[in-house]
N, C-alpha and C. Protein backbone atom coordinates (compact mmCIF):
# COMPACT_ATOMS: atom_id res chain seq x y z
N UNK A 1 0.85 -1.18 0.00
CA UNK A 1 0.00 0.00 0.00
C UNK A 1 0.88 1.23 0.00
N UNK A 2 0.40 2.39 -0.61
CA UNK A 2 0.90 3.33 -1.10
C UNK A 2 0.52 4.92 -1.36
N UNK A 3 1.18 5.75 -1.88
CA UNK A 3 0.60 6.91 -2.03
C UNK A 3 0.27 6.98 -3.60
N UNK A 4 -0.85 7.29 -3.97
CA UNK A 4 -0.50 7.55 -5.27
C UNK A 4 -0.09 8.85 -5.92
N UNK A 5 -0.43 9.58 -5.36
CA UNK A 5 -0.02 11.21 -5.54
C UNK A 5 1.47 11.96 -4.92
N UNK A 6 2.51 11.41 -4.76
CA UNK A 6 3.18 12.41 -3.78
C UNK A 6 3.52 13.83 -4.41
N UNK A 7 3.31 14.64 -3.04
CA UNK A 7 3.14 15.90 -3.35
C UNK A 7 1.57 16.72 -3.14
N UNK A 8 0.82 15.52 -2.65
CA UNK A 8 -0.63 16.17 -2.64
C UNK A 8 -0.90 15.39 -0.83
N UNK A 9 -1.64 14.28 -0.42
CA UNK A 9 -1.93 13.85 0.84
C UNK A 9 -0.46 12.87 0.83
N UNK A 10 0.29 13.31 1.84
CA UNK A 10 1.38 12.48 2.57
C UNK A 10 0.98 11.01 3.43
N UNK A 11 1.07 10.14 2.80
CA UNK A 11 0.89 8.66 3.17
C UNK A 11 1.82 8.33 3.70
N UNK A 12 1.28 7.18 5.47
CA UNK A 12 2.78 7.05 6.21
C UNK A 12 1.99 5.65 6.60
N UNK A 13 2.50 4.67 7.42
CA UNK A 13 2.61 3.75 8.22
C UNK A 13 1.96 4.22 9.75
N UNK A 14 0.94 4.06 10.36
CA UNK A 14 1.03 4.49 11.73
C UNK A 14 0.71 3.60 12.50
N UNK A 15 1.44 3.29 13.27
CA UNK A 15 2.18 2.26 14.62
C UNK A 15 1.32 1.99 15.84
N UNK A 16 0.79 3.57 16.06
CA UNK A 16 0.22 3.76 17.17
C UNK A 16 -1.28 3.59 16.81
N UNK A 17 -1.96 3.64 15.79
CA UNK A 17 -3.31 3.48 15.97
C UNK A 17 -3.66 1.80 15.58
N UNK A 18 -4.30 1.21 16.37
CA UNK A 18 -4.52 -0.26 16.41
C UNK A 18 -3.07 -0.73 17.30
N UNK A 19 -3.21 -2.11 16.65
CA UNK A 19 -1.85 -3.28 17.22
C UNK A 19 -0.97 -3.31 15.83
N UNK A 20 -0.21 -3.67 16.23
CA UNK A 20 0.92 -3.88 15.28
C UNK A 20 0.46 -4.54 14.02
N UNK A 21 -0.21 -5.64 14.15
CA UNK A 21 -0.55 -6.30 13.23
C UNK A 21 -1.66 -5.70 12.71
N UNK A 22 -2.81 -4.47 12.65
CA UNK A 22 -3.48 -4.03 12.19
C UNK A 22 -3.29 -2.67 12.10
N UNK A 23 -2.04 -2.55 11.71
CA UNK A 23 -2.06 -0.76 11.97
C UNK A 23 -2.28 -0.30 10.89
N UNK A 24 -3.25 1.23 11.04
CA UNK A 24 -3.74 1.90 9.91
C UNK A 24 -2.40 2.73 9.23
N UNK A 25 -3.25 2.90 8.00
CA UNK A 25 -2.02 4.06 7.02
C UNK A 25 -2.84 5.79 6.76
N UNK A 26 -1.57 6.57 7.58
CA UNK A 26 -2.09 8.05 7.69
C UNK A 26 -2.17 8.44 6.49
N UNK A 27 -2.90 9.68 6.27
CA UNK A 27 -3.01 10.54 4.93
C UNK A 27 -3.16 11.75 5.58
N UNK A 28 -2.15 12.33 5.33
CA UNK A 28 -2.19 14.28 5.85
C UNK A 28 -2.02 15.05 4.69
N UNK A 29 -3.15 15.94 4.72
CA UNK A 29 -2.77 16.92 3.75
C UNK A 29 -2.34 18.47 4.46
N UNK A 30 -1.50 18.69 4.15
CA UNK A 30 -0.63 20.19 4.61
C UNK A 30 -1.45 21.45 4.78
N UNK A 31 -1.73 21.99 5.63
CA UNK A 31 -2.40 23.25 5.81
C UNK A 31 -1.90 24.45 4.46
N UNK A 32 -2.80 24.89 3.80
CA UNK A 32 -2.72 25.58 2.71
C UNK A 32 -3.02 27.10 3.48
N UNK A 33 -2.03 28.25 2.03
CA UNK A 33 -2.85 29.43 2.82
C UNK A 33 -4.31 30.07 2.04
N UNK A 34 -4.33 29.57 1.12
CA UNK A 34 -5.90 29.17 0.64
C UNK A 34 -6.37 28.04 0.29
N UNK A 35 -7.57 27.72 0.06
CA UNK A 35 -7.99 26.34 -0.76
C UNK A 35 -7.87 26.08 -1.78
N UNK A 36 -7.07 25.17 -1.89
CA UNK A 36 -6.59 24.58 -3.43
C UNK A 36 -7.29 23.22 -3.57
N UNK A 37 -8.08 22.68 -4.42
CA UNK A 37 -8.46 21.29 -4.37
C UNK A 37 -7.69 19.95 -4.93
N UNK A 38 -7.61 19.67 -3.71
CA UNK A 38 -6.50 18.27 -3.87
C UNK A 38 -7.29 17.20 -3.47
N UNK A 39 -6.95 16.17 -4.48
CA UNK A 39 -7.39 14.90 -4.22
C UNK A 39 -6.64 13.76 -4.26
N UNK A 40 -6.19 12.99 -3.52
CA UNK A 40 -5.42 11.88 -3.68
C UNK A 40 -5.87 10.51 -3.17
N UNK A 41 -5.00 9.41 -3.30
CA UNK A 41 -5.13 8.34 -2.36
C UNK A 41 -4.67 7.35 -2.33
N UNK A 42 -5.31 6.52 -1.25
CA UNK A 42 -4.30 5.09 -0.60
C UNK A 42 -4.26 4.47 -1.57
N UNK A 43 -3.14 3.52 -2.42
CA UNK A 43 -2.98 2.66 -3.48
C UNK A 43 -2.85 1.55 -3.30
N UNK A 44 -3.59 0.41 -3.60
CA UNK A 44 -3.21 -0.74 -3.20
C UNK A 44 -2.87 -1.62 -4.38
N UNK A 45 -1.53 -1.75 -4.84
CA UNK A 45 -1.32 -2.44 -5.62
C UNK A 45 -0.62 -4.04 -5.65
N UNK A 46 -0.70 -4.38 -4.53
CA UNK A 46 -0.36 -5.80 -4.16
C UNK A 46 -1.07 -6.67 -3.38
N UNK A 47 -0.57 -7.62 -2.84
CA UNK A 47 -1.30 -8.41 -2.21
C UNK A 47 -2.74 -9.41 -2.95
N UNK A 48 -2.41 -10.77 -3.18
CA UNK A 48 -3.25 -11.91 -3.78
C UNK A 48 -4.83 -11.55 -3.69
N UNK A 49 -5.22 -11.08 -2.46
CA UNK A 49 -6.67 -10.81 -2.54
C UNK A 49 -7.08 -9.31 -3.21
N UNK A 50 -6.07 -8.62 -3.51
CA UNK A 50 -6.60 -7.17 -3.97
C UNK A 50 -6.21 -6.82 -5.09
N UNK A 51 -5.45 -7.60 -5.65
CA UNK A 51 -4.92 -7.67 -7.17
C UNK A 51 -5.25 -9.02 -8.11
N UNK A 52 -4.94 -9.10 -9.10
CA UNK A 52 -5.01 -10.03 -9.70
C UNK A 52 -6.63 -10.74 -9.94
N UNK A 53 -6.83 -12.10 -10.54
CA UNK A 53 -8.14 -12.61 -10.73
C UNK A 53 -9.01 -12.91 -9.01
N UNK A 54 -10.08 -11.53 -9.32
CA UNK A 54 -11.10 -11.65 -8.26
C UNK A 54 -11.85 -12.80 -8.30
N UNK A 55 -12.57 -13.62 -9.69
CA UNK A 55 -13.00 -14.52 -9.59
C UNK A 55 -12.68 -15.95 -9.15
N UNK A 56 -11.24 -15.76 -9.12
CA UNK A 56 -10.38 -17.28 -8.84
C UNK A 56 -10.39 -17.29 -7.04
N UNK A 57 -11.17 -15.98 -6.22
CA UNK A 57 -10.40 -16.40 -5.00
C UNK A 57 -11.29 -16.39 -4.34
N UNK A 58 -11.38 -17.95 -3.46
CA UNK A 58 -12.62 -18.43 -2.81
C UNK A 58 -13.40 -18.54 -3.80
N UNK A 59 -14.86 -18.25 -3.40
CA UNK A 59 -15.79 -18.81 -4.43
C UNK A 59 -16.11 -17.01 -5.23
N UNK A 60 -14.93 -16.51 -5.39
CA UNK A 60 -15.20 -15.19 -6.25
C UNK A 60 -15.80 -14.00 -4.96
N UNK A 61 -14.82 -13.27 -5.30
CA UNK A 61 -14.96 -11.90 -4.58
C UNK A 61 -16.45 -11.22 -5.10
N UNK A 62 -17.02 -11.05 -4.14
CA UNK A 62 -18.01 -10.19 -3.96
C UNK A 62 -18.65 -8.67 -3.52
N UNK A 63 -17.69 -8.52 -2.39
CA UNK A 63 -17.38 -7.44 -2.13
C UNK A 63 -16.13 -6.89 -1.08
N UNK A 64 -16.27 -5.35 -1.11
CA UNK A 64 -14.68 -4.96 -0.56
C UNK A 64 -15.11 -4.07 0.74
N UNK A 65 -14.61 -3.77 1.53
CA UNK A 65 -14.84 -2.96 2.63
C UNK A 65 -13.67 -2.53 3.19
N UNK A 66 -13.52 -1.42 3.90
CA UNK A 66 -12.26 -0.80 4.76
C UNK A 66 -13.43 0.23 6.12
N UNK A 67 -12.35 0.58 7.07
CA UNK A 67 -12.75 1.80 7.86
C UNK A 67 -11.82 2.63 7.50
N UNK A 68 -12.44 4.26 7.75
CA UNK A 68 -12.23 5.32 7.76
C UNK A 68 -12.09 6.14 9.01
N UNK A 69 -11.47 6.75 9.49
CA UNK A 69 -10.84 7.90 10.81
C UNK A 69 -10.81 9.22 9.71
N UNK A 70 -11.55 10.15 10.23
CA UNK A 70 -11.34 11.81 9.85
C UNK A 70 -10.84 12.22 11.10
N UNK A 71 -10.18 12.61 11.14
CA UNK A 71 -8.91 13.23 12.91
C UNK A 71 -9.83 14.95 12.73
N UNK A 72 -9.83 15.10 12.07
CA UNK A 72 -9.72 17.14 12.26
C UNK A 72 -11.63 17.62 11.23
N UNK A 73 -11.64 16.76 10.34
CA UNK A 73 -12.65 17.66 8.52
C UNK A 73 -12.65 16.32 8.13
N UNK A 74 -14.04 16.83 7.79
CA UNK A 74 -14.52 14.77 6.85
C UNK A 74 -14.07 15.84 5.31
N UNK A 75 -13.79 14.71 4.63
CA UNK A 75 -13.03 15.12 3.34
C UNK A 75 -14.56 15.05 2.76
N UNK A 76 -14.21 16.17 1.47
CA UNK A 76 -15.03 16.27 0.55
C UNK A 76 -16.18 15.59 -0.62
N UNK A 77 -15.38 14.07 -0.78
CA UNK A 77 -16.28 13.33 -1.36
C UNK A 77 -14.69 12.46 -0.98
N UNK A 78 -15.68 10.84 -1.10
CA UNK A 78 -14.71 9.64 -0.96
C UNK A 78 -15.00 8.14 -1.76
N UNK A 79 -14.04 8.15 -2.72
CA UNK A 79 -14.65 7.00 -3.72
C UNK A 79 -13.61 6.13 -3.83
N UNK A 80 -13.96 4.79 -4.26
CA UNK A 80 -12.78 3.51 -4.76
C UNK A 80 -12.72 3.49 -6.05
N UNK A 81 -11.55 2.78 -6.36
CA UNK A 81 -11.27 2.94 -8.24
C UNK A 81 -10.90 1.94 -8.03
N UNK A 82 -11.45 0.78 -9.04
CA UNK A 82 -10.60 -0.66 -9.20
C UNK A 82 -10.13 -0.42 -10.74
N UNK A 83 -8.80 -0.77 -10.79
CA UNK A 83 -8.04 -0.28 -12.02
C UNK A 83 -7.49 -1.91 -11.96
N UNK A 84 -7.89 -1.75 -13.80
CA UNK A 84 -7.45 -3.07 -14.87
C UNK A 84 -6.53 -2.17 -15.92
N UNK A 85 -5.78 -2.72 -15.51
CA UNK A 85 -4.42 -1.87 -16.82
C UNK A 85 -5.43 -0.36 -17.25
N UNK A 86 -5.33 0.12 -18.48
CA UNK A 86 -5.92 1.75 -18.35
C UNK A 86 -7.51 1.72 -17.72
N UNK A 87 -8.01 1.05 -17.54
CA UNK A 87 -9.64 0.73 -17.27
C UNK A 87 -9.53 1.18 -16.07
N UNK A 88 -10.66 2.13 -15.67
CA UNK A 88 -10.70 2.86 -14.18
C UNK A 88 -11.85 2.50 -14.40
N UNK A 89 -12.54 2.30 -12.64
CA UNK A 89 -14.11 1.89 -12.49
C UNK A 89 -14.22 2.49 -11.16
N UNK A 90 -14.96 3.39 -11.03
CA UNK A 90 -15.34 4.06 -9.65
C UNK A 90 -16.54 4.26 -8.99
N UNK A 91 -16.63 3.73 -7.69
CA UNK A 91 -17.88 4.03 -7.00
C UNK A 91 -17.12 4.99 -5.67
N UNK A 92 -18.62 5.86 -5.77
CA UNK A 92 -18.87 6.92 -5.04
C UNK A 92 -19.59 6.80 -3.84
N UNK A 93 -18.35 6.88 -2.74
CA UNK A 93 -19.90 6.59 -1.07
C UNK A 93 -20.28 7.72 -0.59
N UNK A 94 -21.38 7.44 -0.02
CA UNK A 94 -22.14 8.74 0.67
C UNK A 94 -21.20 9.20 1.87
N UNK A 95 -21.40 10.33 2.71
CA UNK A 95 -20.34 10.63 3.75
C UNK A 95 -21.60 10.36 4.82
N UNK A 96 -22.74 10.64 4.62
CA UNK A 96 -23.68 10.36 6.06
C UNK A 96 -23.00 8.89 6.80
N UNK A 97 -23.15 9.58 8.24
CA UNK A 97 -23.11 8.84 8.96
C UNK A 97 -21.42 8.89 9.24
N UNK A 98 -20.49 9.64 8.57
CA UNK A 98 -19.00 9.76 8.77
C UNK A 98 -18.99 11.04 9.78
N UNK A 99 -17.99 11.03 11.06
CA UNK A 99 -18.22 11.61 11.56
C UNK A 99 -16.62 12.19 11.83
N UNK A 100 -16.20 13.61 12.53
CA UNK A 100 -14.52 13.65 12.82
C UNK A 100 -14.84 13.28 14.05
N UNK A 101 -13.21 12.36 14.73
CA UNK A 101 -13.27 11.98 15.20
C UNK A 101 -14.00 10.43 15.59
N UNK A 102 -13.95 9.42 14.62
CA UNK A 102 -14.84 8.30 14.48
C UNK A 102 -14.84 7.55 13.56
N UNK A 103 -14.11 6.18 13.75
CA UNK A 103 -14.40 5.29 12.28
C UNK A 103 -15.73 5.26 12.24
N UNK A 104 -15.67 4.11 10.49
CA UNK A 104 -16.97 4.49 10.14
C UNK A 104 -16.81 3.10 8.81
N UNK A 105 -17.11 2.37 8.77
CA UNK A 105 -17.00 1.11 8.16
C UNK A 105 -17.61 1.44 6.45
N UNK A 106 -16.82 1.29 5.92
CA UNK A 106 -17.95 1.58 4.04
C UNK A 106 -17.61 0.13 3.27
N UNK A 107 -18.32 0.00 2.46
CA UNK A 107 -18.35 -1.46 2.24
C UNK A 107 -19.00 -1.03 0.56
N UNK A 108 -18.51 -2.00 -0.11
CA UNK A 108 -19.24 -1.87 -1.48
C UNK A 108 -19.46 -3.06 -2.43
N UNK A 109 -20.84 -3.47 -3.01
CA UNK A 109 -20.58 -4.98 -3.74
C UNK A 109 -20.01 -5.19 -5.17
N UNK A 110 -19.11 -6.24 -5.54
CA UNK A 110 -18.65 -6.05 -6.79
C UNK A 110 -19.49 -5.98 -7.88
N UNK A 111 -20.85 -5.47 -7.87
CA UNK A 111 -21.64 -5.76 -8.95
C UNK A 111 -21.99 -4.21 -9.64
N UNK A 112 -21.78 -4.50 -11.15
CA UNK A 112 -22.00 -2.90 -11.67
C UNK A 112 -23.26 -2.44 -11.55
N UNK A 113 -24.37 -3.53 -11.00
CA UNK A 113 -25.69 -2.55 -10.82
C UNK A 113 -25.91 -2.01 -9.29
N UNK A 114 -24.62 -1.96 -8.61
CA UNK A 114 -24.62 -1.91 -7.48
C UNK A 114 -24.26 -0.46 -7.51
N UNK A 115 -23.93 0.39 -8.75
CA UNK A 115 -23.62 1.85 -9.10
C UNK A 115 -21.97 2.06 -9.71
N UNK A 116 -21.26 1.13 -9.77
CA UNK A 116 -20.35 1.37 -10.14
C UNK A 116 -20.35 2.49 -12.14
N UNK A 117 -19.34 3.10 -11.97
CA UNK A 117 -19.25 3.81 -13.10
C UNK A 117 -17.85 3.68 -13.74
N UNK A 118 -17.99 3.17 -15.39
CA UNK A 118 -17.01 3.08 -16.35
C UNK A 118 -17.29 3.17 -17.34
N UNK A 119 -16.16 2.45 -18.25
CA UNK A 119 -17.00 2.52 -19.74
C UNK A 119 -17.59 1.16 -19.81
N UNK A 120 -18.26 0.72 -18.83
CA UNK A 120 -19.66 -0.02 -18.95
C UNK A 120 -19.18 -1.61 -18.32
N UNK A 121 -20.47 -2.60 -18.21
CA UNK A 121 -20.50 -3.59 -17.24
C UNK A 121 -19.87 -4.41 -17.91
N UNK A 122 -20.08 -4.70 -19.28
CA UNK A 122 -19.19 -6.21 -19.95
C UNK A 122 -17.31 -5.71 -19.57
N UNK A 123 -17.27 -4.47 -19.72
CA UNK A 123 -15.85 -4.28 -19.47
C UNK A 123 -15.10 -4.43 -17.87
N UNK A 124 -16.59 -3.72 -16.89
CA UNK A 124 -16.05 -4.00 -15.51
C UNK A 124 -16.13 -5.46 -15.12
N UNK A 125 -16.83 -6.53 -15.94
CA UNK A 125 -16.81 -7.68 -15.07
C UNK A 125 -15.79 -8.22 -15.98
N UNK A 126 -15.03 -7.93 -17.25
CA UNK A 126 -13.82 -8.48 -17.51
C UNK A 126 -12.17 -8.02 -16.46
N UNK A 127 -12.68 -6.89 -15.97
CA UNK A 127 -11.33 -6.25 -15.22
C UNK A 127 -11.86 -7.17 -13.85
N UNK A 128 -12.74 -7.39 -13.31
CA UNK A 128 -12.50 -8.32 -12.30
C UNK A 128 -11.95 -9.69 -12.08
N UNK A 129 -11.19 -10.10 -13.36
CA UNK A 129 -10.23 -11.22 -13.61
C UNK A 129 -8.60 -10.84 -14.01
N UNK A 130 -8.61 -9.60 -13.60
CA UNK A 130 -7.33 -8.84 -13.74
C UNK A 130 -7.32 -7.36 -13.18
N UNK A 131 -7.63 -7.50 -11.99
CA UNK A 131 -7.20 -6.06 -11.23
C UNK A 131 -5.82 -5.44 -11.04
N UNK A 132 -5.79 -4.66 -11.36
CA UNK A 132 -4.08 -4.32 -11.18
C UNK A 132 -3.91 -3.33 -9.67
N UNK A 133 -4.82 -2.75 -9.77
CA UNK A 133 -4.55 -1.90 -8.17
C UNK A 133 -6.09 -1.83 -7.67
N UNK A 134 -6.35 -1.27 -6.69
CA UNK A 134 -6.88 -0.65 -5.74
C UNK A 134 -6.88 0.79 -5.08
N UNK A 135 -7.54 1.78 -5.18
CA UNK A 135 -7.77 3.04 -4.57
C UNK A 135 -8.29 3.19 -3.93
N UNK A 136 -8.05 4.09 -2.84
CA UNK A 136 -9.19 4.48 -1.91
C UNK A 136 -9.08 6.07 -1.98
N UNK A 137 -9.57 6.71 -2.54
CA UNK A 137 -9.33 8.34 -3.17
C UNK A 137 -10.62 9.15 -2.42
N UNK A 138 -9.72 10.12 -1.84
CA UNK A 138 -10.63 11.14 -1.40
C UNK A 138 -9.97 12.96 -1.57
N UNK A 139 -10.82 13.57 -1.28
CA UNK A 139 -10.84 15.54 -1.55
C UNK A 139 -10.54 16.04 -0.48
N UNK A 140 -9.66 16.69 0.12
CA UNK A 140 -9.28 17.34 1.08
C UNK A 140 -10.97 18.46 0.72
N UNK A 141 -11.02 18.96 2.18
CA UNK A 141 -12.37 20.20 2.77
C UNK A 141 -11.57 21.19 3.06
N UNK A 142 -11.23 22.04 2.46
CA UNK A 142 -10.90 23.83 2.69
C UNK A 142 -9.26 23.50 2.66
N UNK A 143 -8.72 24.68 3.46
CA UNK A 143 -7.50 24.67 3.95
C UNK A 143 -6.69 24.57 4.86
N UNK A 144 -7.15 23.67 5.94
CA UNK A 144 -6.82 23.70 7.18
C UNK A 144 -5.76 22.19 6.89
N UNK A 145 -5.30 21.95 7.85
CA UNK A 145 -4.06 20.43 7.45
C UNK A 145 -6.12 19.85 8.19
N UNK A 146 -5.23 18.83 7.62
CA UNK A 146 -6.29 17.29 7.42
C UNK A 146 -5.57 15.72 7.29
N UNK A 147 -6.18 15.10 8.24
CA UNK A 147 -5.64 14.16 9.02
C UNK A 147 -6.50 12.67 8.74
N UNK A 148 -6.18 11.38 8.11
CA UNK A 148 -7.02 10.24 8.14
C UNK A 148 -6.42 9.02 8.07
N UNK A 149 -7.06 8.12 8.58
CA UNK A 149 -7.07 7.02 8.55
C UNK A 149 -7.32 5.39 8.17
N UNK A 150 -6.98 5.02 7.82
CA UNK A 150 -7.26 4.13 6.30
C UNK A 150 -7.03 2.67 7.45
N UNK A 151 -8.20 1.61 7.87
CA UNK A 151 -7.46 0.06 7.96
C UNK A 151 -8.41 -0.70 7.80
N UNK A 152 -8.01 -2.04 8.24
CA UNK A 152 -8.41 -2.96 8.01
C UNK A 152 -9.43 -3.19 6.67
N UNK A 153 -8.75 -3.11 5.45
CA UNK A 153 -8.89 -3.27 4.14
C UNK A 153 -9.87 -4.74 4.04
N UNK A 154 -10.48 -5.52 3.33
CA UNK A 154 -10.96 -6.37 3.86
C UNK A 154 -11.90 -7.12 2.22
N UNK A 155 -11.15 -8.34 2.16
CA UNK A 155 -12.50 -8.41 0.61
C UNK A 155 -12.92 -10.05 1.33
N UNK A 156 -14.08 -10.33 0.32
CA UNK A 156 -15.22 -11.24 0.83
C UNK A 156 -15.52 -12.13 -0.09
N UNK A 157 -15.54 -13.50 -0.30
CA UNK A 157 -16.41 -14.49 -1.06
C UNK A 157 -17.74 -14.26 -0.85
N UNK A 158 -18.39 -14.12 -0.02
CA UNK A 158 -19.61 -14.13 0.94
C UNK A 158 -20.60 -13.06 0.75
N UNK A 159 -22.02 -13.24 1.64
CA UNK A 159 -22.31 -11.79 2.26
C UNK A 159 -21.53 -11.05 3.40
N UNK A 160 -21.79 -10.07 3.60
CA UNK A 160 -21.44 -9.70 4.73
C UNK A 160 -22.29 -9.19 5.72
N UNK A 161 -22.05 -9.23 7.06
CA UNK A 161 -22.73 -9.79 8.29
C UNK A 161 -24.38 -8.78 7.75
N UNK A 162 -25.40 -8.94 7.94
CA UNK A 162 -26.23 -7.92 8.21
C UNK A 162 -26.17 -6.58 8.58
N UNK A 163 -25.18 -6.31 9.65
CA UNK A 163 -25.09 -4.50 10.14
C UNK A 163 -23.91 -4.08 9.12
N UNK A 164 -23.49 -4.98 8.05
CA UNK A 164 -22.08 -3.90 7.47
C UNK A 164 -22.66 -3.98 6.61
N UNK A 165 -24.48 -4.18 5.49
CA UNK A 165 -24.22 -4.15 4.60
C UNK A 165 -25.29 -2.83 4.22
N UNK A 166 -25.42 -2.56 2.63
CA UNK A 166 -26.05 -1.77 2.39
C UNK A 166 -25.27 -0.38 2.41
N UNK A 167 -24.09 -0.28 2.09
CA UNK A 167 -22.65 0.90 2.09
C UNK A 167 -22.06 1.62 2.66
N UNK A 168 -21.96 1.22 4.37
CA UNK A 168 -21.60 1.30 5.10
C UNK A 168 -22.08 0.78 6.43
N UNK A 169 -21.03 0.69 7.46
CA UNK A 169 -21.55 0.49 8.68
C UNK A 169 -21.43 1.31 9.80
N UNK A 170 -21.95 1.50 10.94
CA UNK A 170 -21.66 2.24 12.13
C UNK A 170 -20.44 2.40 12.23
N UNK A 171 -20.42 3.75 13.48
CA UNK A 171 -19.32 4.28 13.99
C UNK A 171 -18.34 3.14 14.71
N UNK A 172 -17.37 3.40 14.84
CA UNK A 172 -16.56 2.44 15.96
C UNK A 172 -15.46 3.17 16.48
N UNK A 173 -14.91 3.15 17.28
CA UNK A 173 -14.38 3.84 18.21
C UNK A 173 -13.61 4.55 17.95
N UNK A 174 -12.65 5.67 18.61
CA UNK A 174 -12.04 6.93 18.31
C UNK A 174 -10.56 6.04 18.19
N UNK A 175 -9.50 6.67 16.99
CA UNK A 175 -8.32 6.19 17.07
C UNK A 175 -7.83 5.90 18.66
N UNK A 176 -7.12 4.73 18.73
CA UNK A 176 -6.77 4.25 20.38
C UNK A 176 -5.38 4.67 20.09
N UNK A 177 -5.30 4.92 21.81
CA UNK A 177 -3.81 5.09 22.10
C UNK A 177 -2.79 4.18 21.54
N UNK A 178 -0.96 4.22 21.77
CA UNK A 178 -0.47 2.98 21.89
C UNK A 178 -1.29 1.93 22.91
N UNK A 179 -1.54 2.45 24.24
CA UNK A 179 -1.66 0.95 24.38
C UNK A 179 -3.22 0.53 24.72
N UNK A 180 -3.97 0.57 24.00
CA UNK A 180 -5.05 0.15 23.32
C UNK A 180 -4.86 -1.14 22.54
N UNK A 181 -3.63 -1.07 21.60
CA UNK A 181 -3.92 -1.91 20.80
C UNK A 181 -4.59 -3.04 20.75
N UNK A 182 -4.80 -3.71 21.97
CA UNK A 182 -5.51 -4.51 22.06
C UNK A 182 -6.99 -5.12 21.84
N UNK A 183 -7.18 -3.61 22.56
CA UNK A 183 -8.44 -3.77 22.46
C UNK A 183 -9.06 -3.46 21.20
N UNK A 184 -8.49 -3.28 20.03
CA UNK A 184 -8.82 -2.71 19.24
C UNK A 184 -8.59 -3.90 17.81
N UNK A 185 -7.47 -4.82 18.38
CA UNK A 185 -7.30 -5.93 17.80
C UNK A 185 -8.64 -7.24 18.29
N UNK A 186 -8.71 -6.97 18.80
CA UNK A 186 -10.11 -7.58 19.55
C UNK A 186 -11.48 -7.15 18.80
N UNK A 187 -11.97 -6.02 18.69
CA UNK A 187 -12.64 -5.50 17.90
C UNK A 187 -12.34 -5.97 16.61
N UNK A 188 -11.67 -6.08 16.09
CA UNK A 188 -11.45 -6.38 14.12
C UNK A 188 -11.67 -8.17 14.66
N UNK A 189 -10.83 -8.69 15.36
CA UNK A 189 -11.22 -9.89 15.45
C UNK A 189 -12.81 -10.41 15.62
N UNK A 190 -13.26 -9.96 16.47
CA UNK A 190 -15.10 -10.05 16.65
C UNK A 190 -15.57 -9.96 15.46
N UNK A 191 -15.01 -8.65 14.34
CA UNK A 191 -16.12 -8.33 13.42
C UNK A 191 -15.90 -9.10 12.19
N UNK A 192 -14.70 -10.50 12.46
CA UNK A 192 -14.45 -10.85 11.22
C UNK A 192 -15.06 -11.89 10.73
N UNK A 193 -16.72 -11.66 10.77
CA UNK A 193 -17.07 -12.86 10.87
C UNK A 193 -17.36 -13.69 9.07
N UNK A 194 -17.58 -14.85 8.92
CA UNK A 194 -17.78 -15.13 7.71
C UNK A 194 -16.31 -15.45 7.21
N UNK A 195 -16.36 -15.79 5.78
CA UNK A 195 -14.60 -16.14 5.24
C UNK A 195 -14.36 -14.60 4.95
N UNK A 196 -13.33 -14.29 5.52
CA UNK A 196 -12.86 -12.69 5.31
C UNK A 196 -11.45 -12.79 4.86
N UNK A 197 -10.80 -12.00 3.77
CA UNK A 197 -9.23 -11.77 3.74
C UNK A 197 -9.37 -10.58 3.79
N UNK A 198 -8.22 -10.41 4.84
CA UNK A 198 -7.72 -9.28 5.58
C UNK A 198 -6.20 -8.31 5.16
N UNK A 199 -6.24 -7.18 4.39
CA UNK A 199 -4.56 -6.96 4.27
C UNK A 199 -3.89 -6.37 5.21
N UNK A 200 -2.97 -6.26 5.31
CA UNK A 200 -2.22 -5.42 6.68
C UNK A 200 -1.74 -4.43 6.14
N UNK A 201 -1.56 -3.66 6.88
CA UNK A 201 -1.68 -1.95 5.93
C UNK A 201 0.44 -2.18 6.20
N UNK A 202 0.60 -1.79 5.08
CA UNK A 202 2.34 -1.44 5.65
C UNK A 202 2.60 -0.40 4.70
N UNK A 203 3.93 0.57 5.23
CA UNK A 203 4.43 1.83 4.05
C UNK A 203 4.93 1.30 2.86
């Protein structure tokens, strides 16, 4: 996982929010002395479950989910791009229910009548046998620095549980201290219910 923009939101590794083994990846964008509109985001271009043939793994990927942390300003609009060599396909989530200060679970199904937008469905269900990356792209809000949180990335053979579905789920707790981690590894463990692959966020 990655930045795709450098020079626009600064992507890091952070240690301290979760446990080690689930730690989220920051995105700061720099306090401006006016508003300039910048948009960037988390890149995920590796890892067996987030690249490559969606249909070959488990009984075929169905859908994708991550949480979100806004520290300071919920960003401006926040969408995923699943990219097949030049083929971009993007869905757009609502921000209701995103709060600062507060994950906030978004979830989306791989199906193009589920709203996805490209140059159309025979092409998006051929790029789901050859994904090359993963985005998670969002708009910085005004000019103030802006602060977020990106984890537990998460794709699915399956449904998913009843309360995560329908494009998002409830709040869950405020970034934890270092030593939280626990409890917070505890939490992702509870919610993993069903066959879930999980990525680990690293710089």
């Amino acid at each position: 996982m990655g930045d795709r923009d450098p020079g626009e939101m600064a992507v890091s590794h952070e240690l301290s929010v979760g446990s080690p083994a689930y730690s989220a990846m920051q995105g700061s964008f720099a306090a401006q002395g006016f508003p300039i509109p910048q948009t960037d985001a988390f890149r995920i271009d590796s890892g067996g479950n987030f690249v490559g043939d969606y249909t070959a793994i488990g009984n075929g990927l169905t859908q994708l989910s991550f949480d979100l942390y806004a520290e300071d300003i919920l960003p401006s609009d926040l969408f995923i791009r699943l990219i097949s060599g030049s083929d971009v396909f993007t869905y757009q989530f609502s921000l209701a229910g995103l709060s600062v200060d507060s994950w906030r679970t978004f979830n989306v199904n791989l199906a193009w009548s589920y709203g996805w937008n490209g140059i159309g469905q025979a092409a998006f269900n051929s790029a789901l046998s050859s994904v090359s990356a993963l985005e998670i792209e969002l708009t910085r809000s005004g000019s103030a620095a802006q602060l977020y949180y990106l984890s537990n990335i998460s794709s699915y053979d399956n449904q998913l549980p009843p309360d995560h579905e329908g494009g998002g789920g409830g709040g869950g707790d405020a970034v934890p201290e270092p030593g939280e981690g626990l409890l917070y590894l505890g939490f992702i463990l509870l919610s993993a219910l069903g066959r879930r692959h999980v990525i680990r966020a690293r710089a």
